[in-house]
Protein backbone atom coordinates (compact mmCIF):
# COMPACT_ATOMS: atom_id res chain seq x y z
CA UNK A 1 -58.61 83.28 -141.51
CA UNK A 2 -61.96 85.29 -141.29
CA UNK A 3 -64.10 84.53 -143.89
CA UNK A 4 -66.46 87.12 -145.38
CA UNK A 5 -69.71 85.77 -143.73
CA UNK A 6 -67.91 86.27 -140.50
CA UNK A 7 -67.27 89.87 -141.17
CA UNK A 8 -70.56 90.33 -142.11
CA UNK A 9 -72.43 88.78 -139.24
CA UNK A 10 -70.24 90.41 -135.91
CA UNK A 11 -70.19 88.02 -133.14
CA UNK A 12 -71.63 89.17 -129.73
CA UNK A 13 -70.17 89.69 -126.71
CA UNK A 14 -72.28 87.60 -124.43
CA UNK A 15 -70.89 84.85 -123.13
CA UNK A 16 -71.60 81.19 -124.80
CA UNK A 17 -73.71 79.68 -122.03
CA UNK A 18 -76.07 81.30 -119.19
CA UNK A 19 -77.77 79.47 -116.71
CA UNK A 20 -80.54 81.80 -115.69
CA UNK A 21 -82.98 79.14 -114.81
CA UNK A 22 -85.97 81.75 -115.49
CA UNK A 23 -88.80 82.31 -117.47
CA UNK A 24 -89.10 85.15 -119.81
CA UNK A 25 -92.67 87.12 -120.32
CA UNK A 26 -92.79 88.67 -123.31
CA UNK A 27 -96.05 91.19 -123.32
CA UNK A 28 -96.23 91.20 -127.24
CA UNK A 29 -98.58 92.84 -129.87
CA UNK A 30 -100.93 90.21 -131.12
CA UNK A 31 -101.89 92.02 -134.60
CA UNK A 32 -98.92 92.29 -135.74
CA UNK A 33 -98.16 92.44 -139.80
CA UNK A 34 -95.38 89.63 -140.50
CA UNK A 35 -94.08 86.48 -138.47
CA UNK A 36 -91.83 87.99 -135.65
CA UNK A 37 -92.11 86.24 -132.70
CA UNK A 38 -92.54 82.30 -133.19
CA UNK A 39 -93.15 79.74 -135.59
CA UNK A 40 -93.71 75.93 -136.32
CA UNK A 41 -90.81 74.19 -137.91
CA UNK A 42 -92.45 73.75 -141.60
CA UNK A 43 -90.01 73.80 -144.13
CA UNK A 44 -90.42 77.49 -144.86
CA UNK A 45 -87.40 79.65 -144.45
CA UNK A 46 -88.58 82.48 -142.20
CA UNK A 47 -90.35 79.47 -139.94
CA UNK A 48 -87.74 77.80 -139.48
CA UNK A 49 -85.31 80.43 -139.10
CA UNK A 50 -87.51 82.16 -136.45
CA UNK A 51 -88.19 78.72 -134.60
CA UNK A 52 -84.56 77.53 -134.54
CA UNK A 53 -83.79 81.17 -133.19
CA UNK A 54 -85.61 80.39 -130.08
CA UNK A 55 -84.78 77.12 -129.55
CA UNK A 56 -80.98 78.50 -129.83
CA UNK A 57 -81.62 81.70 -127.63
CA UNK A 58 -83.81 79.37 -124.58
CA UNK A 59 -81.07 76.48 -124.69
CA UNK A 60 -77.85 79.69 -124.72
CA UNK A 61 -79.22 81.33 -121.87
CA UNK A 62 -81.12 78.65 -119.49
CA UNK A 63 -84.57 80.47 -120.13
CA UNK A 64 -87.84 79.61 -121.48
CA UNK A 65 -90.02 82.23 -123.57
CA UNK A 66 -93.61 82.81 -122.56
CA UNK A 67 -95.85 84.87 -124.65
CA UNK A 68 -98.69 87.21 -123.33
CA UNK A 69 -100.39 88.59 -126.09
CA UNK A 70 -102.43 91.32 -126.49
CA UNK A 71 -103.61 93.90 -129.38
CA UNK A 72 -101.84 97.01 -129.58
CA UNK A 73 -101.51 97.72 -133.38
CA UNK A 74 -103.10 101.34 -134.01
CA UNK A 75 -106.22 101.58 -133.15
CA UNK A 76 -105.71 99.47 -130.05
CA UNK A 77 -102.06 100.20 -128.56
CA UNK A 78 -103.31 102.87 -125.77
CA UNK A 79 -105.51 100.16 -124.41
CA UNK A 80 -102.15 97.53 -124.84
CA UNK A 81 -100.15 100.27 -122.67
CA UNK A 82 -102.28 100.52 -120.15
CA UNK A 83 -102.45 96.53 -119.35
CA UNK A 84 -98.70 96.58 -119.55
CA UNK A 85 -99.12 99.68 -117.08
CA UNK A 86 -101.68 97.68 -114.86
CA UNK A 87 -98.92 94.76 -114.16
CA UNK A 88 -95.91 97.38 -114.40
CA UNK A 89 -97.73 99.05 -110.92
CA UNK A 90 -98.51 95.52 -109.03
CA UNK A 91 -97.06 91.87 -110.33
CA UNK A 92 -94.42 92.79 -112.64
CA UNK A 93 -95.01 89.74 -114.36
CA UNK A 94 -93.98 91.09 -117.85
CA UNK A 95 -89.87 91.39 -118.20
CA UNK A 96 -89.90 92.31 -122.09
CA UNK A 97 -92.48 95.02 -123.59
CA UNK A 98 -92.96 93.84 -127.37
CA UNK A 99 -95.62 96.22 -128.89
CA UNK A 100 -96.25 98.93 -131.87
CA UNK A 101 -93.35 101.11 -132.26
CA UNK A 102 -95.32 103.92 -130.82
CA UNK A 103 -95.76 102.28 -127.53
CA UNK A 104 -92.52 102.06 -125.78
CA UNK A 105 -91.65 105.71 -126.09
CA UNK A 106 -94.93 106.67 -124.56
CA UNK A 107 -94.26 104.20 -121.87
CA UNK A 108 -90.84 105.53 -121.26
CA UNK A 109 -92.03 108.83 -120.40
CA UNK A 110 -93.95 107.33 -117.51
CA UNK A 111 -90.69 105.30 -116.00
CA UNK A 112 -92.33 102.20 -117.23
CA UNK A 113 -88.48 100.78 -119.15
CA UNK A 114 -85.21 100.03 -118.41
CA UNK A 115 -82.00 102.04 -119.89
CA UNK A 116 -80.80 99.64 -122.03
CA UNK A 117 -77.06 101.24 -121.64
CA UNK A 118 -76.48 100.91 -118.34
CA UNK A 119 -76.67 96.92 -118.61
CA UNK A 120 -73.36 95.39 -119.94
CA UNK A 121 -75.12 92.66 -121.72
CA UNK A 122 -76.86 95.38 -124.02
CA UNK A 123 -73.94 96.26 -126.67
CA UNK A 124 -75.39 99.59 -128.34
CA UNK A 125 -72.62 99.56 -131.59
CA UNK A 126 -73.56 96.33 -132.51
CA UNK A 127 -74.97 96.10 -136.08
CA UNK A 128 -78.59 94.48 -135.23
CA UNK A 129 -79.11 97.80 -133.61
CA UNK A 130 -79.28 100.36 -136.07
CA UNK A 131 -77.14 103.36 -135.73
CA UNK A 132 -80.34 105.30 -137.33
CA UNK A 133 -82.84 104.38 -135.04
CA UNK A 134 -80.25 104.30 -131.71
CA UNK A 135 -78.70 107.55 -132.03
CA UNK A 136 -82.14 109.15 -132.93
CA UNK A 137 -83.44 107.27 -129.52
CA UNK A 138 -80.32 107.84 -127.38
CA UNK A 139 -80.95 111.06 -124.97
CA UNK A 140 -78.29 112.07 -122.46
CA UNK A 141 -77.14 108.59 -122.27
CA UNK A 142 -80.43 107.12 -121.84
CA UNK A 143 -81.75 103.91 -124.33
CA UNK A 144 -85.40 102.99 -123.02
CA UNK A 145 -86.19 101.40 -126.50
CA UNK A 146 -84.92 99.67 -129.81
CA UNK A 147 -85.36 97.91 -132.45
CA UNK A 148 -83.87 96.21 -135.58
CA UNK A 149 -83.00 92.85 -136.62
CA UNK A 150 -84.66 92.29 -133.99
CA UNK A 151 -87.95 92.95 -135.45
CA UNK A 152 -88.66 91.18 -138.67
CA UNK A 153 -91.42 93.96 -139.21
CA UNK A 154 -89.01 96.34 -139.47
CA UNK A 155 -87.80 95.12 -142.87
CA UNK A 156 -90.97 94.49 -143.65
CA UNK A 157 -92.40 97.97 -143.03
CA UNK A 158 -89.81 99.42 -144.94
CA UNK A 159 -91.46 101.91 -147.32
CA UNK A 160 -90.43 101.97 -151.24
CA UNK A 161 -92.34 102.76 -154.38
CA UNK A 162 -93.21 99.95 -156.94
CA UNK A 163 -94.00 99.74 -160.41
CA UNK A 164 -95.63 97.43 -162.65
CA UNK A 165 -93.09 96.46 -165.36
CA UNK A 166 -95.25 95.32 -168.17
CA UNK A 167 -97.22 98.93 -167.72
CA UNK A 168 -94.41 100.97 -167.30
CA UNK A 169 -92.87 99.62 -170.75
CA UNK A 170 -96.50 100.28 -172.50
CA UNK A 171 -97.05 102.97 -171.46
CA UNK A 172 -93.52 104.97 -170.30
CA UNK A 173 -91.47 102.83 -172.76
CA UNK A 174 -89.41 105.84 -174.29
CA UNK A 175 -88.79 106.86 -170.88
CA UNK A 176 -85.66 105.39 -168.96
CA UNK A 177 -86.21 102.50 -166.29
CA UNK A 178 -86.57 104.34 -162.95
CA UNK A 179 -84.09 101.97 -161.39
CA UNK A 180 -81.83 103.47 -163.65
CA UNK A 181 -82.59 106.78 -162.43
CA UNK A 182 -82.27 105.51 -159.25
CA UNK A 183 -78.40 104.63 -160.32
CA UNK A 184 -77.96 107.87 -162.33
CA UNK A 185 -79.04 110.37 -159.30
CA UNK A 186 -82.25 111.64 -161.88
CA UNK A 187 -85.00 110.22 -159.37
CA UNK A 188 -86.33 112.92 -158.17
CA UNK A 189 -89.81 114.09 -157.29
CA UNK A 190 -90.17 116.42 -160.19
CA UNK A 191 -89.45 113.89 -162.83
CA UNK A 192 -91.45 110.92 -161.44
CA UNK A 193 -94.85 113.13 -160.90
CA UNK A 194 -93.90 114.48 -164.71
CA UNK A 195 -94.42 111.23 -165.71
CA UNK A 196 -97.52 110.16 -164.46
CA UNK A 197 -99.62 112.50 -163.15
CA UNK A 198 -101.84 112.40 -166.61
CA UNK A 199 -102.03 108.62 -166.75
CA UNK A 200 -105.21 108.13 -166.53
CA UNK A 201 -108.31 105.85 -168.13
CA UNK A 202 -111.71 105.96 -167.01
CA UNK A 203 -113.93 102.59 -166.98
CA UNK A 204 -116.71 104.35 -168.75
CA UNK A 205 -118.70 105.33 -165.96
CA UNK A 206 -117.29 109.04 -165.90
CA UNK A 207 -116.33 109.30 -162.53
CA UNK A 208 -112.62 108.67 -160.86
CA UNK A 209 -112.88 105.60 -158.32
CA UNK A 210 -111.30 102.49 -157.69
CA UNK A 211 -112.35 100.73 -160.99
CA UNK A 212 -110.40 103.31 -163.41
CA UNK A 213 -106.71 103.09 -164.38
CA UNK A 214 -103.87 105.35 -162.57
CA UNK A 215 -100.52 106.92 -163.11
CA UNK A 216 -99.96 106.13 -159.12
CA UNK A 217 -102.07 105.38 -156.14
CA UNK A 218 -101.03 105.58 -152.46
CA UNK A 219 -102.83 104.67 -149.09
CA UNK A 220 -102.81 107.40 -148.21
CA UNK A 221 -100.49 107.45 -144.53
CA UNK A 222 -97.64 106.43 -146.72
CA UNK A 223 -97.25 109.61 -148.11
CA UNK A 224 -95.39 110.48 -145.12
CA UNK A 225 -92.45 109.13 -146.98
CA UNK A 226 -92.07 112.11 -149.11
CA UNK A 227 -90.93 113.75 -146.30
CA UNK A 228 -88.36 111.75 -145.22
CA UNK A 229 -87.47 111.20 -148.81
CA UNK A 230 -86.95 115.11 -148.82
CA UNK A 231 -84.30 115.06 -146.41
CA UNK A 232 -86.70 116.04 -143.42
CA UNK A 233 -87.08 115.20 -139.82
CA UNK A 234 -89.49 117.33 -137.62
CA UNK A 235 -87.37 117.08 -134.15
CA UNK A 236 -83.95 117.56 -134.54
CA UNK A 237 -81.13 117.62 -131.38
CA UNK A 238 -80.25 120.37 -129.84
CA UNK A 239 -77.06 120.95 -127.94
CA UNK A 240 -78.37 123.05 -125.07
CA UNK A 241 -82.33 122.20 -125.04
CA UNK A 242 -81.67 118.93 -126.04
CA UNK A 243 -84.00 118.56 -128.74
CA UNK A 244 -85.86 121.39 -130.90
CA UNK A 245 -87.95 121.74 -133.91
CA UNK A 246 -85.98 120.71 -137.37
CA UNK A 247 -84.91 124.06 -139.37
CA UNK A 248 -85.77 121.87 -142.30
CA UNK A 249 -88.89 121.27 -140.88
CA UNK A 250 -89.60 124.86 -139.97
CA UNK A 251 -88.30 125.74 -143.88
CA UNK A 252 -89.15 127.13 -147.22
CA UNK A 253 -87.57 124.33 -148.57
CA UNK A 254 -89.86 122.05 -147.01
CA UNK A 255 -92.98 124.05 -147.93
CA UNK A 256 -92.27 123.92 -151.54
CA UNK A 257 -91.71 120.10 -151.24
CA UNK A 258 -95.27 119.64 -149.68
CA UNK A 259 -96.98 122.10 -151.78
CA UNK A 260 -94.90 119.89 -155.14
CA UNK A 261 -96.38 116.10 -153.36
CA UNK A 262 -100.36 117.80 -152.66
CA UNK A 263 -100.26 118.97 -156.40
CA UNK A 264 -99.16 115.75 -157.95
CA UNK A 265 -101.74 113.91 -155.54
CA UNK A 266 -104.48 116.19 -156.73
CA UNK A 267 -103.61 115.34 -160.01
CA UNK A 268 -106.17 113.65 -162.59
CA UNK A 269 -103.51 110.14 -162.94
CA UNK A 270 -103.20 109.53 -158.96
CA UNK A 271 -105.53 108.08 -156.43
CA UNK A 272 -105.40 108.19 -152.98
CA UNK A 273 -107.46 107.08 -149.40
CA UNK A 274 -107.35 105.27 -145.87
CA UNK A 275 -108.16 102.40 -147.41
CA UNK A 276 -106.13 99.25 -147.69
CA UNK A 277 -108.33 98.50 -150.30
CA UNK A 278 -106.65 100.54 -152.44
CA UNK A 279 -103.75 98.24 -153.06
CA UNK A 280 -105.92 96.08 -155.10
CA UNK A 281 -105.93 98.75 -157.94
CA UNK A 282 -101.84 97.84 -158.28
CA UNK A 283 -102.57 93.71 -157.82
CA UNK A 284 -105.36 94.18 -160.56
CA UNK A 285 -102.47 95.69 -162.75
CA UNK A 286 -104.53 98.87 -163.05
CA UNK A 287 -102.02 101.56 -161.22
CA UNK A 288 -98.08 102.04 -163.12
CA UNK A 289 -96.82 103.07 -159.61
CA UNK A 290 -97.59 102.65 -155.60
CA UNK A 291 -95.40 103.83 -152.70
CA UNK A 292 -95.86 101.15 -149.75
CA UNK A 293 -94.90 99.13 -147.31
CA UNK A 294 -92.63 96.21 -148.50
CA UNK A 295 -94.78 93.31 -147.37
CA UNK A 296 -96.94 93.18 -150.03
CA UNK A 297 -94.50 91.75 -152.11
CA UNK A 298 -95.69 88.80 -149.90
CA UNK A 299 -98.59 89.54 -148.68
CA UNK A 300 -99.88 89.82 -145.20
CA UNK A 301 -98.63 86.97 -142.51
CA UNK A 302 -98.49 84.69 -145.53
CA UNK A 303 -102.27 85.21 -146.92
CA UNK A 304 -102.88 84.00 -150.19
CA UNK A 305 -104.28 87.43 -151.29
CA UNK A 306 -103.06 90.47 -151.41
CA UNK A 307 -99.85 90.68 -152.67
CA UNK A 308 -97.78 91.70 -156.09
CA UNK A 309 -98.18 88.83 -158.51
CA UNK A 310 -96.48 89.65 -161.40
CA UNK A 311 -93.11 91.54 -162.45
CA UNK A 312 -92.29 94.36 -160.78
CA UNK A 313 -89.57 97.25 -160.59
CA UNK A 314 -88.50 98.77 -156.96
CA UNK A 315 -87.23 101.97 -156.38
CA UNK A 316 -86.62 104.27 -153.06
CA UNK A 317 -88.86 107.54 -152.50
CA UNK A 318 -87.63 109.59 -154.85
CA UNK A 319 -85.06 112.58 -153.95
CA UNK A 320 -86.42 116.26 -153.86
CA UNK A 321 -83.59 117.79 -154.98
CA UNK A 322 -80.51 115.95 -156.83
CA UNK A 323 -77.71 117.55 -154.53
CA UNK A 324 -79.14 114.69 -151.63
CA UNK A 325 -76.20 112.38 -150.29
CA UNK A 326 -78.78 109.34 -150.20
CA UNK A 327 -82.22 108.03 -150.72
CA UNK A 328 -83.63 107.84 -147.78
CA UNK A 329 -86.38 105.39 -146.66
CA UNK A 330 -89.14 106.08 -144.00
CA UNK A 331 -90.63 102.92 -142.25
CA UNK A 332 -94.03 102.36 -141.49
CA UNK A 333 -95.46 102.27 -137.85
CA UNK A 334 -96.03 98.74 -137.38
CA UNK A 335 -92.94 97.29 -136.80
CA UNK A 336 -91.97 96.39 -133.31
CA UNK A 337 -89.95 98.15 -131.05
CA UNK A 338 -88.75 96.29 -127.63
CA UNK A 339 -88.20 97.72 -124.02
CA UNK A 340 -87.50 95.95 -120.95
CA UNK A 341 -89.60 96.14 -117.57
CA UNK A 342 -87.85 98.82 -115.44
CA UNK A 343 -89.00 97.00 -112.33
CA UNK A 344 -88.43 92.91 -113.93
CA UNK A 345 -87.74 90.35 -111.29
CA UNK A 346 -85.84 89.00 -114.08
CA UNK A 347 -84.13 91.95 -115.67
CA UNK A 348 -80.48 91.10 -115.97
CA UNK A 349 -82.22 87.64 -117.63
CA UNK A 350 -84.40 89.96 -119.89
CA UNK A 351 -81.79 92.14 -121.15
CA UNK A 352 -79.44 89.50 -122.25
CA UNK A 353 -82.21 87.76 -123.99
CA UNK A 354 -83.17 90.80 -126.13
CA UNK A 355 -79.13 90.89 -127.12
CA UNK A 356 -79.31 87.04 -128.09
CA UNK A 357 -82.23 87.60 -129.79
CA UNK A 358 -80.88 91.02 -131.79
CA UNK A 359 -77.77 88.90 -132.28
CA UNK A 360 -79.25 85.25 -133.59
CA UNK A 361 -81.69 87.18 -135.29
CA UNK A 362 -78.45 89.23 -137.56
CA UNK A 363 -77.04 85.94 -138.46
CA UNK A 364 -80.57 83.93 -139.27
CA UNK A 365 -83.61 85.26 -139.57
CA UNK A 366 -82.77 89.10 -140.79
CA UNK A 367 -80.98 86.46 -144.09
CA UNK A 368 -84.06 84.61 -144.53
CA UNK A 369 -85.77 87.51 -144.71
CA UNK A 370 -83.91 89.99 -146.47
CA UNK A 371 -81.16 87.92 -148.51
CA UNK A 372 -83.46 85.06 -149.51
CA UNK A 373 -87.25 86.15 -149.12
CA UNK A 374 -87.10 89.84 -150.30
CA UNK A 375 -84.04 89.63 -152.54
CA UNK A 376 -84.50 86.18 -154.47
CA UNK A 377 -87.98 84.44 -153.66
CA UNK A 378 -90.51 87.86 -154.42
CA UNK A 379 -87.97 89.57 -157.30
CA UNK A 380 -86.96 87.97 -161.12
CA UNK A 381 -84.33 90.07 -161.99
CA UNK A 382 -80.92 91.33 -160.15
CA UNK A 383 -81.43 95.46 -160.53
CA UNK A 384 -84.76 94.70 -158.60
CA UNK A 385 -83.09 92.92 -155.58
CA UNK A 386 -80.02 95.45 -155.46
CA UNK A 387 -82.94 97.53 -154.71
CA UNK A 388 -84.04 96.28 -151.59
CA UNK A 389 -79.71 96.94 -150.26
CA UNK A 390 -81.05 100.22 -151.21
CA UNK A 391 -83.78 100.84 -149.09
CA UNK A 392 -81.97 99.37 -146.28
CA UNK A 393 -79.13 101.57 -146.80
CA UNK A 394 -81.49 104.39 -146.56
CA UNK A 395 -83.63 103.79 -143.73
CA UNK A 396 -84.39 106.97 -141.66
CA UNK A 397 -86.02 107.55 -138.09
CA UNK A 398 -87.31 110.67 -136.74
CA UNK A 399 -88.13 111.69 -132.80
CA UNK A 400 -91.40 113.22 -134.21
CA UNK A 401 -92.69 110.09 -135.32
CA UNK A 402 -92.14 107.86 -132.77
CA UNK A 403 -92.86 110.60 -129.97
CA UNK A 404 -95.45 111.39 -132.29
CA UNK A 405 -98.66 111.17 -129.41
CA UNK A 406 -96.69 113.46 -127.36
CA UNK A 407 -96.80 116.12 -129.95
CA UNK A 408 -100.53 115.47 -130.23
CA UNK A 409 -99.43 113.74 -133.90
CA UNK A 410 -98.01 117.46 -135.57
CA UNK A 411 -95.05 116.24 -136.07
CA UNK A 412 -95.99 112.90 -137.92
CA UNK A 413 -98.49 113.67 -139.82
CA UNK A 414 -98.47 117.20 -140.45
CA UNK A 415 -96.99 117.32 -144.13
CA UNK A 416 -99.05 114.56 -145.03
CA UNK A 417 -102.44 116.29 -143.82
CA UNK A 418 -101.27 119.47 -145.72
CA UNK A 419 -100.74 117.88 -148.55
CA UNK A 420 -103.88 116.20 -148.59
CA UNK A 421 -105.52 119.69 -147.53
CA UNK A 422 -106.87 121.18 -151.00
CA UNK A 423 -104.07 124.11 -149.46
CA UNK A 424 -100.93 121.99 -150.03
CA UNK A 425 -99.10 125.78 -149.94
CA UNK A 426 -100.17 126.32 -146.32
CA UNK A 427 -97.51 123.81 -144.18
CA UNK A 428 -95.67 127.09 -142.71
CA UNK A 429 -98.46 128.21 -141.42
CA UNK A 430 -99.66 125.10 -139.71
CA UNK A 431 -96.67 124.90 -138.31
CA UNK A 432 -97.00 127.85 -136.53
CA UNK A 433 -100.44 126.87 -135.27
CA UNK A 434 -99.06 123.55 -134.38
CA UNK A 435 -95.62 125.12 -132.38
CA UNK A 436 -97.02 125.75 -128.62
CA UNK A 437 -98.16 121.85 -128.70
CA UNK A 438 -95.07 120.47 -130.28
CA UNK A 439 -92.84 122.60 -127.73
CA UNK A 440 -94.73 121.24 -124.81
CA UNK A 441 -94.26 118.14 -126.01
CA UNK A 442 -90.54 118.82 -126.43
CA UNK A 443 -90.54 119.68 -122.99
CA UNK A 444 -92.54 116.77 -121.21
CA UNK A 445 -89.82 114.71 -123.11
CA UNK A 446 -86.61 116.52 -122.04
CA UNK A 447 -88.14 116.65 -118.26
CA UNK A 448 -88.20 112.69 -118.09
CA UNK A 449 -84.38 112.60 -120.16
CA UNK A 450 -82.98 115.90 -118.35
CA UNK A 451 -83.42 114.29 -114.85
């Protein structure tokens, strides 16, 4: 008889014991957000899930892990290809690539990984590799990339809006809960900027800055989920070209989206910047509503700062428009997306050991963060953790993003700098400016997948 935590966590199809006798290199991001890689045995559950997963994965397949590290978060993850780059052209001592998510498809393009599908050991329909992010990766049969349960800062960099409880009720009390909306199909755009774009209370100083009170503040990068919450991708597939640019994209209907998210940020009750900084105005309990990343529920690599400390609601990006299937849920950059040397010493070794590590991780770690650390330790009532299925349920990946260097960053970020513009109207047109770039890039993409 198959009991339901069976069903729930698939078994793998790798065999029960290896005997590679090898040692693995993982070239790995070093500022990374959230514990991913390995831990000490302390009592916590994401340490001790993430060290028993190794211990389980080295003693399964007869290998033993060793770490290079490097930084290769944003500011520094051209400089963290181009070491990778330095050994991929002479030693090829690195047999896993571990980095930003923006890395491996750049270093795809230049030959630098493996296709994952044409290694038996690397099961594609498995469910610790998203179906989202796979078939959006997945060109004429080729995988050079993925990610997943594999990536505990994938979870983590799952992007949802919050709201203060204890605010919401004194000031939005008449209103219903938005995680009711959020049941009821009424969370859309329109409604939540109705309610609090004019929340707003100056410290006395007569100026808007960080020590007022807000309707809503957002750093500022994360308003790229109100695209994806609109239904929107930038690079869609195309059956003959292979890919193309999105007809939603390229659409009225995403123009008046834009044009509705710059007006509500311009708005008197919302604040926005680059700077991290501005989460503090939602820990002070001085903001109803932020849109982020869901780590600071627990703040950064377990800092004692920095994080939601009181009760909070959770709801996905609102819908544009009601007649959406789904909520859908954009994902910030820095989670980590995994690629295998193309020229490894060691690569049958080093693509088994990224499917035992997708596959332990499903049944250990991916619980003890999502089931037990999201869903019970950082949320007091039940609504709130249903919440976090929905997210998940939602989560959406687009080419444009994670190709988004080759497109000179259009495709990423263009909504977001329109809306932010002071000429939130004018996306169409910067399209159109943007097009000759963004179908080069398309091209310099389908060259290295058409061959």
């Amino acid at each position: 008889e198959t009991t339901a935590e069976e069903t729930l966590y698939a078994p793998d199809d790798l065999k029960e014991k290896y005997d590679f006798n090898e040692t693995v290199t993982i070239f790995m991001w070093s500022d990374y957000t959230m514990m991913e890689f390995y831990a000490e045995e302390t009592g916590d559950v994401i340490d001790d899930a993430i060290f028993n997963r190794n211990v389980s994965v080295e003693t399964r397949l007869g290998i033993e892990f060793e770490y290079v590290e490097e930084k290769g978060a944003s500011s520094n993850y051209t400089t963290w290809i181009q070491k990778a780059e330095n050994d991929w052209q002479s030693d090829n001592v690195y047999d896993i690539y571990a980095g930003y998510s923006r890395s491996a498809p750049l270093m795809a393009l230049k030959g630098m990984n493996a296709n994952l599908l044409e290694h038996e050991a690397f099961s594609v329909e498995k469910p610790w590799w998203p179906e989202a992010l796979t078939t959006e990766c997945t060109i004429n049969d080729k995988l050079y990339f993925c990610s997943g349960d594999i990536s505990t800062n994938l979870l983590w960099m799952m992007i949802g809006t919050f709201y203060n409880k204890e605010l919401y009720e004194q000031y939005l009390g008449s209103e219903k809960s938005p995680m009711d909306m959020v049941e009821d199909n009424e969370w859309t755009m329109e409604k939540f900027f109705s309610m609090v774009q004019d929340i707003y209370t100056d410290d006395g100083n007569m100026k808007k800055d960080e020590n007022d009170t807000f309707g809503y503040v957002l750093y500022e990068t994360n308003a790229d989920a109100f695209q994806t919450s609109a239904g929107i991708i930038s690079i869609e597939r195309d059956p003959e070209k292979g890919l193309r640019i999105s007809e939603d994209w390229n659409s009225q209907r995403c123009a008046d989206a834009c044009a509705l998210v710059g007006n509500f940020l311009a708005s008197e009750g919302v604040l926005y910047n680059n700077k991290t900084s501005i989460r503090d105005i939602f820990y002070e309990e001085r903001a109803l509503f932020i849109t982020d990343r869901l780590f600071i529920v627990a703040g950064k690599d377990k800092q004692e700062t920095g994080k939601i400390e009181f009760s909070y609601g959770l709801v996905p990006q609102p819908k544009f428009t009601t007649d959406q299937e789904v909520f859908l849920t954009n994902v910030g950059h820095p989670f980590t997306m995994y690629a295998v040397n193309s020229q490894s010493k060691k690569l049958e070794a080093a693509v088994t050991a990224l499917e035992a590590i997708g596959s332990a991780n499903h049944r250990t770690v991916t619980p003890a963060v999502f089931e037990v650390a999201m869903k019970v330790r950082y949320t007091d009532d039940p609504q709130t953790s249903g919440m976090y299925d929905r997210l998940r349920e939602g989560i959406s990946f687009d080419i444009g993003r994670l190709y988004a260097s080759t497109f000179q960053n259009g495709t990423a970020n263009l909504f977001r700098t329109t809306a932010l513009s002071g000429n939130p109207s004018g996306l169409l047109s910067n399209i159109k400016k943007n097009v000759k770039v963004i179908e080069k890039g398309i091209g310099t993409i389908m060259e290295f997948y058409g061959k």
